[in-house]
Protein backbone atom coordinates (compact mmCIF):
# COMPACT_ATOMS: atom_id res chain seq x y z
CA UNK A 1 4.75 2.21 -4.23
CA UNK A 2 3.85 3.28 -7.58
CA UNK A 3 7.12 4.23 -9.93
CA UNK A 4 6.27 6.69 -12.83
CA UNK A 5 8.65 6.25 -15.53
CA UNK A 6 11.13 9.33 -16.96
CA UNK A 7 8.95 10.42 -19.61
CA UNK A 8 5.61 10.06 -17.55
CA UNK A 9 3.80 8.44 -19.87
CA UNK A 10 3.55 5.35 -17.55
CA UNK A 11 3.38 3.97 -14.29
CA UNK A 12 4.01 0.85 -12.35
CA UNK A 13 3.07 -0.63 -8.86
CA UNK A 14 5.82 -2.67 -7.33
CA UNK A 15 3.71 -5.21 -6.20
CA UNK A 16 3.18 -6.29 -9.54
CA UNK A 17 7.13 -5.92 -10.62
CA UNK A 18 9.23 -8.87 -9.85
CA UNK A 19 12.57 -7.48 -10.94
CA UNK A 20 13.92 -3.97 -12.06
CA UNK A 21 17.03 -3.68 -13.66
CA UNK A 22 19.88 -1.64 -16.15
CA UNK A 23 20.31 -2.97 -19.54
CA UNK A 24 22.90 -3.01 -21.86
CA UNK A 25 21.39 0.07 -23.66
CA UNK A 26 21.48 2.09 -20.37
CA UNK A 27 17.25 1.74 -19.66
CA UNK A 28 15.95 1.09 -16.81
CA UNK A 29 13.87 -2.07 -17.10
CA UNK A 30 10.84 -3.76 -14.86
CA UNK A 31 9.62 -7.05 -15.69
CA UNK A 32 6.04 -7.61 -14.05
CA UNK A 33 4.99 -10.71 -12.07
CA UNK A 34 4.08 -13.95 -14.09
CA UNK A 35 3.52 -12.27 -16.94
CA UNK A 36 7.06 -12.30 -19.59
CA UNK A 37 6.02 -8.17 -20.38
CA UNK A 38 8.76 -5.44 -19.59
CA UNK A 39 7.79 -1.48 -19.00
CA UNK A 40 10.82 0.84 -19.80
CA UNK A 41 10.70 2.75 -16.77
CA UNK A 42 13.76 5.11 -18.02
CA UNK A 43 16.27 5.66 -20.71
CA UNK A 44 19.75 7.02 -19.69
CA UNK A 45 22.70 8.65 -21.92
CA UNK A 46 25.45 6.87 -19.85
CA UNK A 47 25.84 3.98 -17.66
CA UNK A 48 26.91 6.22 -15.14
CA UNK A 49 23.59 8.21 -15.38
CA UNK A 50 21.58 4.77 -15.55
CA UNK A 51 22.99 3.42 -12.10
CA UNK A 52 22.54 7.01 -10.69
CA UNK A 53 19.08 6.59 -11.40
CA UNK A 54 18.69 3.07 -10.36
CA UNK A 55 20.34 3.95 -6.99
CA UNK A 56 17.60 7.04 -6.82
CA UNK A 57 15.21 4.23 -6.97
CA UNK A 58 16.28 2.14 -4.54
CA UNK A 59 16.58 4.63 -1.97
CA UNK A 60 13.13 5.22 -2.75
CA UNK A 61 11.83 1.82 -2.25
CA UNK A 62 13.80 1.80 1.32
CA UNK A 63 12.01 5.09 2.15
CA UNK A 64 8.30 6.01 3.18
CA UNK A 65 7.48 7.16 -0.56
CA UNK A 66 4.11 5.99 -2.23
CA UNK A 67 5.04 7.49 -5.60
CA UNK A 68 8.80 7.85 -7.18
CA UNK A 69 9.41 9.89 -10.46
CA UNK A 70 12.29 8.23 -12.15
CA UNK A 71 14.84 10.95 -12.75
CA UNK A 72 16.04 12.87 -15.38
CA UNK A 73 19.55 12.76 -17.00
């Protein structure tokens, strides 16, 4: 699956992503495999609208989809 970020300005292809999470500032992080780089996949107002998002992308990871657009606030 390929996951193009909130602004779509860049994507990345979860076989190269070894973990995805919020951070404290209420972005939604990927780090990439072997490699200590980070791509901001989206930035969120609340925490509330960060795990709403996060959730969106799980759901699409479970799915079918070969392309998710991280969502907007």
């Amino acid at each position: 699956m390929i996951i193009v970020s909130k602004d779509k300005t860049s994507i990345a292809n979860m076989e190269h992503i070894s973990s995805i999470y919020v951070a404290g500032d209420y972005s939604i992080k990927a780090n990439m495999n072997g490699n200590v780089s980070m791509i901001k996949l989206g930035m969120y107002g609340t925490q509330k609208a960060a795990e709403y998002a996060f959730q969106f992308l799980l759901e699409s990871l479970s799915g079918n989809d070969k392309i998710c657009y991280m969502p907007q606030d």
